[in-house]
PDB file of N, CA and C in Angstrom:
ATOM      1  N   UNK A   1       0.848  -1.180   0.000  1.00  0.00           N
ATOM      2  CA  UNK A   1       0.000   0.000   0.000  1.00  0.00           C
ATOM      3  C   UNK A   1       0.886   1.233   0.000  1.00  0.00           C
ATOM      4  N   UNK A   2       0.758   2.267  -0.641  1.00  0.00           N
ATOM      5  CA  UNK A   2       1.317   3.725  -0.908  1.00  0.00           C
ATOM      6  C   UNK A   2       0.254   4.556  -0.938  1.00  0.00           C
ATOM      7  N   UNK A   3      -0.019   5.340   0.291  1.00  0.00           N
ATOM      8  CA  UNK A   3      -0.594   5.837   0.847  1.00  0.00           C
ATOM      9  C   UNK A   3      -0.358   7.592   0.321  1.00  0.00           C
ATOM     10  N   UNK A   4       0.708   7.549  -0.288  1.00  0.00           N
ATOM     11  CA  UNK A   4       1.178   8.933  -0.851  1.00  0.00           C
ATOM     12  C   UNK A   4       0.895   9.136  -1.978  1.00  0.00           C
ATOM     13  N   UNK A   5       0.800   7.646  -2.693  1.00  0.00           N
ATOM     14  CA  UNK A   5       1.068   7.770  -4.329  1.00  0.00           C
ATOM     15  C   UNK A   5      -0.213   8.713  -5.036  1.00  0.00           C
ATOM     16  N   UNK A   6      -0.486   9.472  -5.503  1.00  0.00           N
ATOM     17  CA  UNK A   6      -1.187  10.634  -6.324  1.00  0.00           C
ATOM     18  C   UNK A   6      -1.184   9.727  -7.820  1.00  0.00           C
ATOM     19  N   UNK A   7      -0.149  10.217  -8.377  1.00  0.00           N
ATOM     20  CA  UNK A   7      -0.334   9.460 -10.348  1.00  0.00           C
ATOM     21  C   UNK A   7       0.446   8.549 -10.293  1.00  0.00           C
ATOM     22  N   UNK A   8       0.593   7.641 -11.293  1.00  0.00           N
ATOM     23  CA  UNK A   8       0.565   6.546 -11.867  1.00  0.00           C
ATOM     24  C   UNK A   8       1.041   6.704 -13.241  1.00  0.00           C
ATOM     25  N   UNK A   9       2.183   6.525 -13.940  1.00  0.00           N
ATOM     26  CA  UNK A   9       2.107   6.554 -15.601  1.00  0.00           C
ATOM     27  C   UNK A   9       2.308   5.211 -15.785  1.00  0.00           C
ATOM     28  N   UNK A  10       1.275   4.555 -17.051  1.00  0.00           N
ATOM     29  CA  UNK A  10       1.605   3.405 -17.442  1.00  0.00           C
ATOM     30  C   UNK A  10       1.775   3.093 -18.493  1.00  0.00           C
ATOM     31  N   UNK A  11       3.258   2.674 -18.945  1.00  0.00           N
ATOM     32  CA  UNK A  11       3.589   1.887 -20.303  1.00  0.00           C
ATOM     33  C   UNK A  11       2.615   1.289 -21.341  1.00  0.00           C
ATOM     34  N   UNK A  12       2.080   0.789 -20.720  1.00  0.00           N
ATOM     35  CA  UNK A  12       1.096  -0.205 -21.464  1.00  0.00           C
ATOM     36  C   UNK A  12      -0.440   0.278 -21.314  1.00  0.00           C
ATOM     37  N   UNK A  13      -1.118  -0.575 -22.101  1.00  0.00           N
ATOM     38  CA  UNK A  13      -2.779  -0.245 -22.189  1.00  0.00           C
ATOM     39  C   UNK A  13      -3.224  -0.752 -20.969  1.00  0.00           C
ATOM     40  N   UNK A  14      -4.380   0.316 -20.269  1.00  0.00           N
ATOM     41  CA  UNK A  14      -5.230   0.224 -19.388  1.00  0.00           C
ATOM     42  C   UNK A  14      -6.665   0.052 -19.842  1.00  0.00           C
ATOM     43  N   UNK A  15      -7.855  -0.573 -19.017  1.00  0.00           N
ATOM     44  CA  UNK A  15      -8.885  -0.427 -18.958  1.00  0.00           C
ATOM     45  C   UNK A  15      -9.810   0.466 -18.475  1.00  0.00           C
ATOM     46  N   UNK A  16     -10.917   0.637 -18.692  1.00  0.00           N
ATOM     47  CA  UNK A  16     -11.768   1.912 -17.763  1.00  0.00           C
ATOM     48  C   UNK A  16     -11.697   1.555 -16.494  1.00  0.00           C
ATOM     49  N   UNK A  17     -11.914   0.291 -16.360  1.00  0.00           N
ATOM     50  CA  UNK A  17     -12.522  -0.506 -15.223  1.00  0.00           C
ATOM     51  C   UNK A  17     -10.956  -0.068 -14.047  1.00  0.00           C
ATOM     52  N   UNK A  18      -9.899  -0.518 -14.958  1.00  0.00           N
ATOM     53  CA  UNK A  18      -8.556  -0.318 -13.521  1.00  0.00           C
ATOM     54  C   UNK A  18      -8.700   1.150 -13.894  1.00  0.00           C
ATOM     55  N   UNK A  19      -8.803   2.036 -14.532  1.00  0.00           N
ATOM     56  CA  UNK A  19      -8.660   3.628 -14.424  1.00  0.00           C
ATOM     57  C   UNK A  19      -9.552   4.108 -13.370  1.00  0.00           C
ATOM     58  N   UNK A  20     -10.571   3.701 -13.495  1.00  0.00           N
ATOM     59  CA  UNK A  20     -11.896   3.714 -12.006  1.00  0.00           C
ATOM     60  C   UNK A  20     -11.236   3.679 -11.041  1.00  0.00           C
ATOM     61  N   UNK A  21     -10.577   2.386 -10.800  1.00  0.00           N
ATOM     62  CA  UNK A  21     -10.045   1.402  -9.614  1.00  0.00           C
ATOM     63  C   UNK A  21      -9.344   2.379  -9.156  1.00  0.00           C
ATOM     64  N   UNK A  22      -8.356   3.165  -9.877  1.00  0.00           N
ATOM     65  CA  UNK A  22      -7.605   3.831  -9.393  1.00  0.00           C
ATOM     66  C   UNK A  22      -7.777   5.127  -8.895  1.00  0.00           C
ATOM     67  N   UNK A  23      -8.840   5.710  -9.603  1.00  0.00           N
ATOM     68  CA  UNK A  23      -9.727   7.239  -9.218  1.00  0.00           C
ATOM     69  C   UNK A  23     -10.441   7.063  -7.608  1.00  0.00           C
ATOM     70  N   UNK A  24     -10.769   5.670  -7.421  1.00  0.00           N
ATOM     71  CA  UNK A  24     -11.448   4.857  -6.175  1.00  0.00           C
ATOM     72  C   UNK A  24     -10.452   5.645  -5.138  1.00  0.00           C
ATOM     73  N   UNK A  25      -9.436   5.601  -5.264  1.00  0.00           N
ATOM     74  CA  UNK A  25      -7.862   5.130  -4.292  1.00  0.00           C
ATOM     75  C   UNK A  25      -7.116   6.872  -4.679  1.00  0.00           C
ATOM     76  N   UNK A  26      -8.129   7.662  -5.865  1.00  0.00           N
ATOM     77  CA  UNK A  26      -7.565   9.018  -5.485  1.00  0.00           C
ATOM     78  C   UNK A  26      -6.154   8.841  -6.180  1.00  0.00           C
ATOM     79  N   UNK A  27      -5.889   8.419  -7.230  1.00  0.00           N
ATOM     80  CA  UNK A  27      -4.541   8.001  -8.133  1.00  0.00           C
ATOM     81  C   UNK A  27      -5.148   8.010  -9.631  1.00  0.00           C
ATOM     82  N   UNK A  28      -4.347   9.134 -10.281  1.00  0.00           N
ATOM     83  CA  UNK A  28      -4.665   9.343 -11.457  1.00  0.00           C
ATOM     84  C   UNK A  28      -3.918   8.695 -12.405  1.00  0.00           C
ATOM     85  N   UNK A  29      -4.455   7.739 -13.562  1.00  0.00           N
ATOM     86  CA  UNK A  29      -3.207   7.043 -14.019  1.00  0.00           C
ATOM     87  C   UNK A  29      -3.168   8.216 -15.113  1.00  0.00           C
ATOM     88  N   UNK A  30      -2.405   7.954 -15.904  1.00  0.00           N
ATOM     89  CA  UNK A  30      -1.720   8.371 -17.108  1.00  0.00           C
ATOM     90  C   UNK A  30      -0.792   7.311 -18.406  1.00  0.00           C
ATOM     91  N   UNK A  31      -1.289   7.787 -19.736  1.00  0.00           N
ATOM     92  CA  UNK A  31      -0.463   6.541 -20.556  1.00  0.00           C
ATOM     93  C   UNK A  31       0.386   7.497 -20.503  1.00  0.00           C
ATOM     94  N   UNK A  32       1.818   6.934 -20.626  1.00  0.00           N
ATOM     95  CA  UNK A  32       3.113   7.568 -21.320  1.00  0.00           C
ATOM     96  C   UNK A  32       2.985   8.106 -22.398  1.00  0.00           C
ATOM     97  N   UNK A  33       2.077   7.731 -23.491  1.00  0.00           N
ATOM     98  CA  UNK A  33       2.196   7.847 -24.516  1.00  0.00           C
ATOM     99  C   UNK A  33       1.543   9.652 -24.581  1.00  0.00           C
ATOM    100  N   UNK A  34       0.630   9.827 -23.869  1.00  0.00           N
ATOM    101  CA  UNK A  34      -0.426  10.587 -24.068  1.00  0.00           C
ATOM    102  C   UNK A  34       0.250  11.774 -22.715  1.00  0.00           C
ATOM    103  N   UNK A  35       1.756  11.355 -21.760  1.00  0.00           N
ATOM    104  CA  UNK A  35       2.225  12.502 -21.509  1.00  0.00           C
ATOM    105  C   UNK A  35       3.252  12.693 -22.452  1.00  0.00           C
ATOM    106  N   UNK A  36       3.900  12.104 -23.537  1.00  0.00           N
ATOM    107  CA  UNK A  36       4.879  12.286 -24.440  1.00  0.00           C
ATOM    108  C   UNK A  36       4.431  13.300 -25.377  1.00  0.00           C
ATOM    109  N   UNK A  37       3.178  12.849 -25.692  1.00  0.00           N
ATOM    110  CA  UNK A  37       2.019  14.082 -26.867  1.00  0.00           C
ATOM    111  C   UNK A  37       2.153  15.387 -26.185  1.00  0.00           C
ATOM    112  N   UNK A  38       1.584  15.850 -24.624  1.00  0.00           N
ATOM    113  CA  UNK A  38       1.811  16.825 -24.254  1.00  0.00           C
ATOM    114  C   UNK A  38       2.920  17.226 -24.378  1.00  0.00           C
ATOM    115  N   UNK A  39       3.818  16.835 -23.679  1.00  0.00           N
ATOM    116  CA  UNK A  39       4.912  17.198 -23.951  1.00  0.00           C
ATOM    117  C   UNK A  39       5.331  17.882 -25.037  1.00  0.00           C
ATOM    118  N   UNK A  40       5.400  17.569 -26.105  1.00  0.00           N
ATOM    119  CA  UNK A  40       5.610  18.077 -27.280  1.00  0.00           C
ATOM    120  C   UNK A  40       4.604  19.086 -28.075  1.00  0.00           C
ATOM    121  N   UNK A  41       4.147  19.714 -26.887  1.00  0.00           N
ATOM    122  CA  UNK A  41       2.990  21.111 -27.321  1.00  0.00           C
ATOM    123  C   UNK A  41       3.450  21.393 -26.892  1.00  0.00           C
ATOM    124  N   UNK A  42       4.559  21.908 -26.039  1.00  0.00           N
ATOM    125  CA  UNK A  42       5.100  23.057 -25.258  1.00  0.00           C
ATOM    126  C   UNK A  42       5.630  23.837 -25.874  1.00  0.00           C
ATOM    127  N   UNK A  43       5.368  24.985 -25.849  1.00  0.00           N
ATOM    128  CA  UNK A  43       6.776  25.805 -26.313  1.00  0.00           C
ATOM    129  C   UNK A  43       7.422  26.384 -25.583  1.00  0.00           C
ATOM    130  N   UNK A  44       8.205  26.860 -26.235  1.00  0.00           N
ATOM    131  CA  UNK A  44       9.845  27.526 -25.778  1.00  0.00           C
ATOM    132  C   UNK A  44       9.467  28.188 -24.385  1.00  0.00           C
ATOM    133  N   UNK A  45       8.177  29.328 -24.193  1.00  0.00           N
ATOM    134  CA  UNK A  45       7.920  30.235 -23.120  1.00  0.00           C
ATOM    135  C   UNK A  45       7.879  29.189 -22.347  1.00  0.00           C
ATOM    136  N   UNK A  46       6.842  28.005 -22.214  1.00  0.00           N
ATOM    137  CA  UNK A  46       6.941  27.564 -20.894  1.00  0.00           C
ATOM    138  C   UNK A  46       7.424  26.335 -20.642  1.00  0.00           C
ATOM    139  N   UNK A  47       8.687  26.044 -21.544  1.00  0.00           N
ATOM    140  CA  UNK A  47      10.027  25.255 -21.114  1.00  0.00           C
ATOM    141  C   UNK A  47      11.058  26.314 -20.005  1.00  0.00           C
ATOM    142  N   UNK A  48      10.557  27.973 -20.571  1.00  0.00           N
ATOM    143  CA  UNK A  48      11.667  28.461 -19.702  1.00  0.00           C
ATOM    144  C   UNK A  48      11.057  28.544 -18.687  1.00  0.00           C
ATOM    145  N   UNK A  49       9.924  28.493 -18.527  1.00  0.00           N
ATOM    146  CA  UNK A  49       9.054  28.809 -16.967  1.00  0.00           C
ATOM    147  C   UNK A  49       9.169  27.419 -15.813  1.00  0.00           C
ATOM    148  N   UNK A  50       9.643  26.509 -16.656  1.00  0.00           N
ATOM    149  CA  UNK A  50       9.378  25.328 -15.612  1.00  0.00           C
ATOM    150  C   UNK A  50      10.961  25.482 -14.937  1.00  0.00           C
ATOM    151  N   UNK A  51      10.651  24.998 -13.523  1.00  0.00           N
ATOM    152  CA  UNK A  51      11.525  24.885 -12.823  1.00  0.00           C
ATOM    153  C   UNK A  51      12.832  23.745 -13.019  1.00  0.00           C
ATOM    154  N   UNK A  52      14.174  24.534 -13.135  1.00  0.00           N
ATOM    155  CA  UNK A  52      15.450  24.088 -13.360  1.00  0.00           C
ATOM    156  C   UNK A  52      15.754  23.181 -12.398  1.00  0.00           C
ATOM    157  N   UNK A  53      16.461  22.234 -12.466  1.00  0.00           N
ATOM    158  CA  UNK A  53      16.735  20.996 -11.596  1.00  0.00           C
ATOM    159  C   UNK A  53      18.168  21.633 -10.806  1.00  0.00           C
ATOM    160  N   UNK A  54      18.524  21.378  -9.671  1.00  0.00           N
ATOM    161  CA  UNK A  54      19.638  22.308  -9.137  1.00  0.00           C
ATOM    162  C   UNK A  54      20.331  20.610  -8.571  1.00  0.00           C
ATOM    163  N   UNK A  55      21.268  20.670  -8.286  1.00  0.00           N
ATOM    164  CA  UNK A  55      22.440  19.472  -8.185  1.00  0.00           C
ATOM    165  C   UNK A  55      21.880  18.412  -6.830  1.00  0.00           C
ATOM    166  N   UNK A  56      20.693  19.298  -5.924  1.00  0.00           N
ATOM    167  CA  UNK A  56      20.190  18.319  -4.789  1.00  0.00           C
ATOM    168  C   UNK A  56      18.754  17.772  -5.471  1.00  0.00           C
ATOM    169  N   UNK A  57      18.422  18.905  -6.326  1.00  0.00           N
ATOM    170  CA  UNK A  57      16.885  17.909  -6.893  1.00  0.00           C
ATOM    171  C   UNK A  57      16.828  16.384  -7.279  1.00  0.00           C
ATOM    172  N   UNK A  58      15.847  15.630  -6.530  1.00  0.00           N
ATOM    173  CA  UNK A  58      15.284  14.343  -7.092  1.00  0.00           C
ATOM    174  C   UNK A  58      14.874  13.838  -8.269  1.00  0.00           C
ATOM    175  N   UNK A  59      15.940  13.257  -9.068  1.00  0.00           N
ATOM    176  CA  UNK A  59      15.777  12.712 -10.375  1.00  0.00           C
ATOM    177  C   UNK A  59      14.837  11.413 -10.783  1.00  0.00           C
ATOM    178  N   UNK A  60      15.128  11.007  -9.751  1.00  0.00           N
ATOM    179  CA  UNK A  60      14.521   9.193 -10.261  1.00  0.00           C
ATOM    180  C   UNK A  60      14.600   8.697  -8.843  1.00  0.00           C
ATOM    181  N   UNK A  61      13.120   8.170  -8.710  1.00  0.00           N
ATOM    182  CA  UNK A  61      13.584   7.339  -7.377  1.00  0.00           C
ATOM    183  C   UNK A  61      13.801   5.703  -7.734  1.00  0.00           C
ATOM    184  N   UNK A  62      14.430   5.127  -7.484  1.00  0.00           N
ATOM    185  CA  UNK A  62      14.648   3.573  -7.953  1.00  0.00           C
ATOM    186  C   UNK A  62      14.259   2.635  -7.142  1.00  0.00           C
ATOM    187  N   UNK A  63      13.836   1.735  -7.066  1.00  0.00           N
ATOM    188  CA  UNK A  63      13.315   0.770  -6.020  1.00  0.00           C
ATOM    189  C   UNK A  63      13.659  -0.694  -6.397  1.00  0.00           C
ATOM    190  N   UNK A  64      13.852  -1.180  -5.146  1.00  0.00           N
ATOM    191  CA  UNK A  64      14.676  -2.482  -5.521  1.00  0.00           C
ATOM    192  C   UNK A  64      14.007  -3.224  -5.535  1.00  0.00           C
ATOM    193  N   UNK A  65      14.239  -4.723  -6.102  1.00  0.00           N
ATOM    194  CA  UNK A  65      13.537  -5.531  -6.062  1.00  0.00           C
ATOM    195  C   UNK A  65      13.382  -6.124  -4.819  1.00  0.00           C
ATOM    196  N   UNK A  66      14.001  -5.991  -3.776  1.00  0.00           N
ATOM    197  CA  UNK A  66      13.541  -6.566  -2.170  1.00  0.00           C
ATOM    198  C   UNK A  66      13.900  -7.547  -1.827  1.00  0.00           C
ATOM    199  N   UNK A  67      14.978  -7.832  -2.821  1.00  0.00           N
ATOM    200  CA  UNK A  67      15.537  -9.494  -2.377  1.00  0.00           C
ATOM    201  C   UNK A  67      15.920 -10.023  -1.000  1.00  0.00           C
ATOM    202  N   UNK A  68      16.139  -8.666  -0.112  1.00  0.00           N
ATOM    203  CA  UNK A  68      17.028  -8.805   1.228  1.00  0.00           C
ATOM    204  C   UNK A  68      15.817  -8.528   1.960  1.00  0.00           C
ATOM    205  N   UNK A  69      14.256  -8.594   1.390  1.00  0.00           N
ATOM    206  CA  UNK A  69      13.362  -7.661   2.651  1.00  0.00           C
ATOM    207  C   UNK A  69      12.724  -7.172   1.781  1.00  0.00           C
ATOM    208  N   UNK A  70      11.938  -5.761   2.159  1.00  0.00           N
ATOM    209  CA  UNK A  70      10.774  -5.098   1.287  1.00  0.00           C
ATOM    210  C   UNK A  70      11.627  -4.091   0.557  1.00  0.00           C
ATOM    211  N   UNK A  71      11.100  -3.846  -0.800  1.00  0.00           N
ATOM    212  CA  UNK A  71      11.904  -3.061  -2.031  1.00  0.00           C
ATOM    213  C   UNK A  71      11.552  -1.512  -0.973  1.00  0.00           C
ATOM    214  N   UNK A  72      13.075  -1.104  -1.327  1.00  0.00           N
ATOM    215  CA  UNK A  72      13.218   0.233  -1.304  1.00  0.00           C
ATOM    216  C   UNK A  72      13.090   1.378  -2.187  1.00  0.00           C
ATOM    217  N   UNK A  73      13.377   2.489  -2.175  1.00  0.00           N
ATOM    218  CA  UNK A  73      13.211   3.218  -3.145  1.00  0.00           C
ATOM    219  C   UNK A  73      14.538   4.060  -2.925  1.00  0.00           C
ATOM    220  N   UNK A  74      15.676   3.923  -3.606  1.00  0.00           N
ATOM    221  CA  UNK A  74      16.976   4.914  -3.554  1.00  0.00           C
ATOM    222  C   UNK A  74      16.713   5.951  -4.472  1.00  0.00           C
ATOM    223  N   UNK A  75      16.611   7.464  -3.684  1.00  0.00           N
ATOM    224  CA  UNK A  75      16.813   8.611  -4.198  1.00  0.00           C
ATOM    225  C   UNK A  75      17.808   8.765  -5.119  1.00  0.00           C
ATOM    226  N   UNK A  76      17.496   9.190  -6.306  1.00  0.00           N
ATOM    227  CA  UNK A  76      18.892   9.937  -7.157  1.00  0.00           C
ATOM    228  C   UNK A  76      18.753  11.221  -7.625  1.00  0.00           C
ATOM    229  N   UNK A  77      19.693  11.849  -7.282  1.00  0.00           N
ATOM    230  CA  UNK A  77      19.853  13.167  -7.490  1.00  0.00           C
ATOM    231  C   UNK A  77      20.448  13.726  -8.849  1.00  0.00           C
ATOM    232  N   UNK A  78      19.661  15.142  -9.059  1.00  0.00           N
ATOM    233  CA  UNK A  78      20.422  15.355 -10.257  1.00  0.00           C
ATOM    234  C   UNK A  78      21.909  14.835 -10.419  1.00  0.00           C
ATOM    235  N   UNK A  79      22.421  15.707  -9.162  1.00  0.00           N
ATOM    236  CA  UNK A  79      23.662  15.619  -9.669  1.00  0.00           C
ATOM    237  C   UNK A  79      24.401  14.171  -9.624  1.00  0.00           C
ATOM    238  N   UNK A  80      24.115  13.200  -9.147  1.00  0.00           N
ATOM    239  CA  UNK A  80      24.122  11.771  -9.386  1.00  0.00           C
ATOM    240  C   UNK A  80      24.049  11.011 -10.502  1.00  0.00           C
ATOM    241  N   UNK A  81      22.909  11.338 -11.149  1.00  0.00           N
ATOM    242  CA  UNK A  81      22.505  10.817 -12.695  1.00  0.00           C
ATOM    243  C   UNK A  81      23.982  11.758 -13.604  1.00  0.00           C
ATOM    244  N   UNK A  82      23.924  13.598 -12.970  1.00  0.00           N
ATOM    245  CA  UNK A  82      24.907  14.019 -14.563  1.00  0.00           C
ATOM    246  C   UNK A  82      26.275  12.946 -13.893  1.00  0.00           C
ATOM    247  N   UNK A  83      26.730  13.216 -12.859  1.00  0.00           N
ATOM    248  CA  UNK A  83      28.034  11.770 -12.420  1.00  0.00           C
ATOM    249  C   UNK A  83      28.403  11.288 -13.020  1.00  0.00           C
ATOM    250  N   UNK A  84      26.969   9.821 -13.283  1.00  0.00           N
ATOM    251  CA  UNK A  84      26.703   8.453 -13.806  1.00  0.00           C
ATOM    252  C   UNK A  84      26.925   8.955 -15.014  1.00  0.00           C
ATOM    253  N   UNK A  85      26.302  10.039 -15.842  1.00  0.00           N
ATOM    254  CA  UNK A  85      26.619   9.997 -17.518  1.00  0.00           C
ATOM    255  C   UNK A  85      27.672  10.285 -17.717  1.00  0.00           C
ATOM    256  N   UNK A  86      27.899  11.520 -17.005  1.00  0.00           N
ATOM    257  CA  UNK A  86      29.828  11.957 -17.465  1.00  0.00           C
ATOM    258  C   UNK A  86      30.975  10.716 -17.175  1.00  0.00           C
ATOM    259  N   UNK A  87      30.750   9.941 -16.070  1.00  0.00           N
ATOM    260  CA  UNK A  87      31.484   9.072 -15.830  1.00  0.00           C
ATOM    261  C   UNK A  87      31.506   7.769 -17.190  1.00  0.00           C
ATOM    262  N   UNK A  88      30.559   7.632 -17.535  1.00  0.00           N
ATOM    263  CA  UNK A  88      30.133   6.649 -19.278  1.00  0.00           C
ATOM    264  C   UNK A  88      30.435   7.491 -19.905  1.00  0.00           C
ATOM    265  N   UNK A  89      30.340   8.580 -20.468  1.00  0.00           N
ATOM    266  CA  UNK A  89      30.463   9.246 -21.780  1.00  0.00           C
ATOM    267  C   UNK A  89      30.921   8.868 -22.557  1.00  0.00           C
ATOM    268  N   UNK A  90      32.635   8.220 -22.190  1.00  0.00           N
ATOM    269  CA  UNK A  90      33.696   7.789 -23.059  1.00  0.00           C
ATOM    270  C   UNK A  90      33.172   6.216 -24.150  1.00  0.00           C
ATOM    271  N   UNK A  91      32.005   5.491 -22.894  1.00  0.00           N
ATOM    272  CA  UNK A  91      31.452   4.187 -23.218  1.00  0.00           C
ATOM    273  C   UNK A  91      29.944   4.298 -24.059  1.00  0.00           C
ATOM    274  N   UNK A  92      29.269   5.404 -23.929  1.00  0.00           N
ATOM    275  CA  UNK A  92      28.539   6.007 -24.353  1.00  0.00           C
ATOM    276  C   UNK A  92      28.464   6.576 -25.926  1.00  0.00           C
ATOM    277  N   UNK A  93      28.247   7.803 -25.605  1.00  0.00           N
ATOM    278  CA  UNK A  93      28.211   8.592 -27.286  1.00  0.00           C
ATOM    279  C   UNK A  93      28.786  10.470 -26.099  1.00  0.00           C
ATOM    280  N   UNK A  94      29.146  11.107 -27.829  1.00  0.00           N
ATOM    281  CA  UNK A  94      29.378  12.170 -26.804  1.00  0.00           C
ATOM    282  C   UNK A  94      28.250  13.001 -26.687  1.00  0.00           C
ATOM    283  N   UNK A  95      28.015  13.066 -24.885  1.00  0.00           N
ATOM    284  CA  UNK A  95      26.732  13.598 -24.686  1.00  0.00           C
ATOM    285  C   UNK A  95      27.227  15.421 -24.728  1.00  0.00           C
ATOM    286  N   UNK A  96      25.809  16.387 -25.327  1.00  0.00           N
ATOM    287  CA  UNK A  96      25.410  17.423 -25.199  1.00  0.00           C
ATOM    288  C   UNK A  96      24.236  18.185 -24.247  1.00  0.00           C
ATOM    289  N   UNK A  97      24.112  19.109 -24.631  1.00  0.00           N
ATOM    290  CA  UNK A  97      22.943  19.609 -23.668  1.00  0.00           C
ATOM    291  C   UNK A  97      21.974  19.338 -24.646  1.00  0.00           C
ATOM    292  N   UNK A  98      21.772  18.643 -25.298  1.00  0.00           N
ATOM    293  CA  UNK A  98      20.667  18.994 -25.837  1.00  0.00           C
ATOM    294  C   UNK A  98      20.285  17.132 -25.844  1.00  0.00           C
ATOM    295  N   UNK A  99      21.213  16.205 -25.284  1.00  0.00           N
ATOM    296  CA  UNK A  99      20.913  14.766 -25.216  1.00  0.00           C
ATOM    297  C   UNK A  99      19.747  14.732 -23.330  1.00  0.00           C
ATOM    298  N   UNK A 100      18.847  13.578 -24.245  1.00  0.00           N
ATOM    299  CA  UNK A 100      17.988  13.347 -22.751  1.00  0.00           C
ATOM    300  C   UNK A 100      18.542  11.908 -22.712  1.00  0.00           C
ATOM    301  N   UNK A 101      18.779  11.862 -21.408  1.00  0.00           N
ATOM    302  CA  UNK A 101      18.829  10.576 -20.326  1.00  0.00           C
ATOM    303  C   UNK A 101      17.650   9.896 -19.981  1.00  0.00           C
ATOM    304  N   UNK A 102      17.150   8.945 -20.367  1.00  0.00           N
ATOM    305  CA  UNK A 102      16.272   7.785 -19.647  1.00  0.00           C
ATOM    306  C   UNK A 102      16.747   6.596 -19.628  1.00  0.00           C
ATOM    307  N   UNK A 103      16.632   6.090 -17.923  1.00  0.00           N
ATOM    308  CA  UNK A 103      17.313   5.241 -17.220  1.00  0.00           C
ATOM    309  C   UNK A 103      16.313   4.452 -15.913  1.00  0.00           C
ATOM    310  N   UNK A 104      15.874   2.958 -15.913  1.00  0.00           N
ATOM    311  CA  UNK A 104      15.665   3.104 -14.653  1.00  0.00           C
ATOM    312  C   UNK A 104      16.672   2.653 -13.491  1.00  0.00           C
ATOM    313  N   UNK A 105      17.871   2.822 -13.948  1.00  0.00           N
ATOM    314  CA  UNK A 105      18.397   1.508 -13.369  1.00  0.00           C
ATOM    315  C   UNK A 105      20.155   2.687 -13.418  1.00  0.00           C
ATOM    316  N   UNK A 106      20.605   2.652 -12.183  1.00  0.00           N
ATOM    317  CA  UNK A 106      21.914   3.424 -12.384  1.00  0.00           C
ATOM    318  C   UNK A 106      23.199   2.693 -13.072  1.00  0.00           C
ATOM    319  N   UNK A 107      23.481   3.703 -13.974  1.00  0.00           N
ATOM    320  CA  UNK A 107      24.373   3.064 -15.330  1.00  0.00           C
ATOM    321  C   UNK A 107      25.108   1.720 -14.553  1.00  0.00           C
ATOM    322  N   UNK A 108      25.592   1.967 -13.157  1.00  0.00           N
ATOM    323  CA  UNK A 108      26.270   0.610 -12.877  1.00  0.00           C
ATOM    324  C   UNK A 108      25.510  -0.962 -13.430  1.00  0.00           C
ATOM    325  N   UNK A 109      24.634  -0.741 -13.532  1.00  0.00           N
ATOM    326  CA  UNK A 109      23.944  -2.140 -13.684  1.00  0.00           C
ATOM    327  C   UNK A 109      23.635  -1.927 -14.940  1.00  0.00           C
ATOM    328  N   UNK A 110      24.371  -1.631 -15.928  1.00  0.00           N
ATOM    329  CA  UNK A 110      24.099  -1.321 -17.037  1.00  0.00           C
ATOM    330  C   UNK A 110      24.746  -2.080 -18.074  1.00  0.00           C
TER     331      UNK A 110
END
């Protein structure tokens, strides 16, 4: 039970019936697909309006599979993830500002 959890994005196809289920429980799902679309209506003004990630902001929370006990969730921080890429780069491609990172899993296990 996650008593905090608010939204939900899901990879895959949902039903009305679990979208209900989840409105029940006060959790809004969302397809990926259909925040990727938004996404890409934005323009420039309010890319600059959204708030900049600063080196303590929360990037990704990761959660383990729980092999030792109940899955956790390890915080990663911006500045953790840029780390992890600059530290690959060489194994990588050469990253720019203008490359996006998606990861669930920190490059070590990569």
């Amino acid at each position: 039970k996650m008593a905090s959890l608010v939204s939900l994005i899901a990879f895959d196809s949902y039903t009305k019936e679990e979208e209900k289920a989840f409105s029940e429980l006060n959790v809004r799902i969302h397809s990926y697909h259909s925040l990727i679309e938004k996404g890409s209506q934005l323009d420039d003004k309010m890319l600059e309006q959204m708030t900049k990630p600063t080196a303590d902001t929360i990037d990704v929370i990761c959660f383990t599979s729980g092999t030792t006990g109940f899955p956790k969730g390890a915080m990663i921080s911006h500045l953790n993830y840029t780390c992890n890429i600059a530290g690959a780069e060489d194994k990588l491609w050469d990253v720019n500002e203008h490359d996006v990172m998606i990861s669930y899993l920190p490059l070590a296990h990569c």
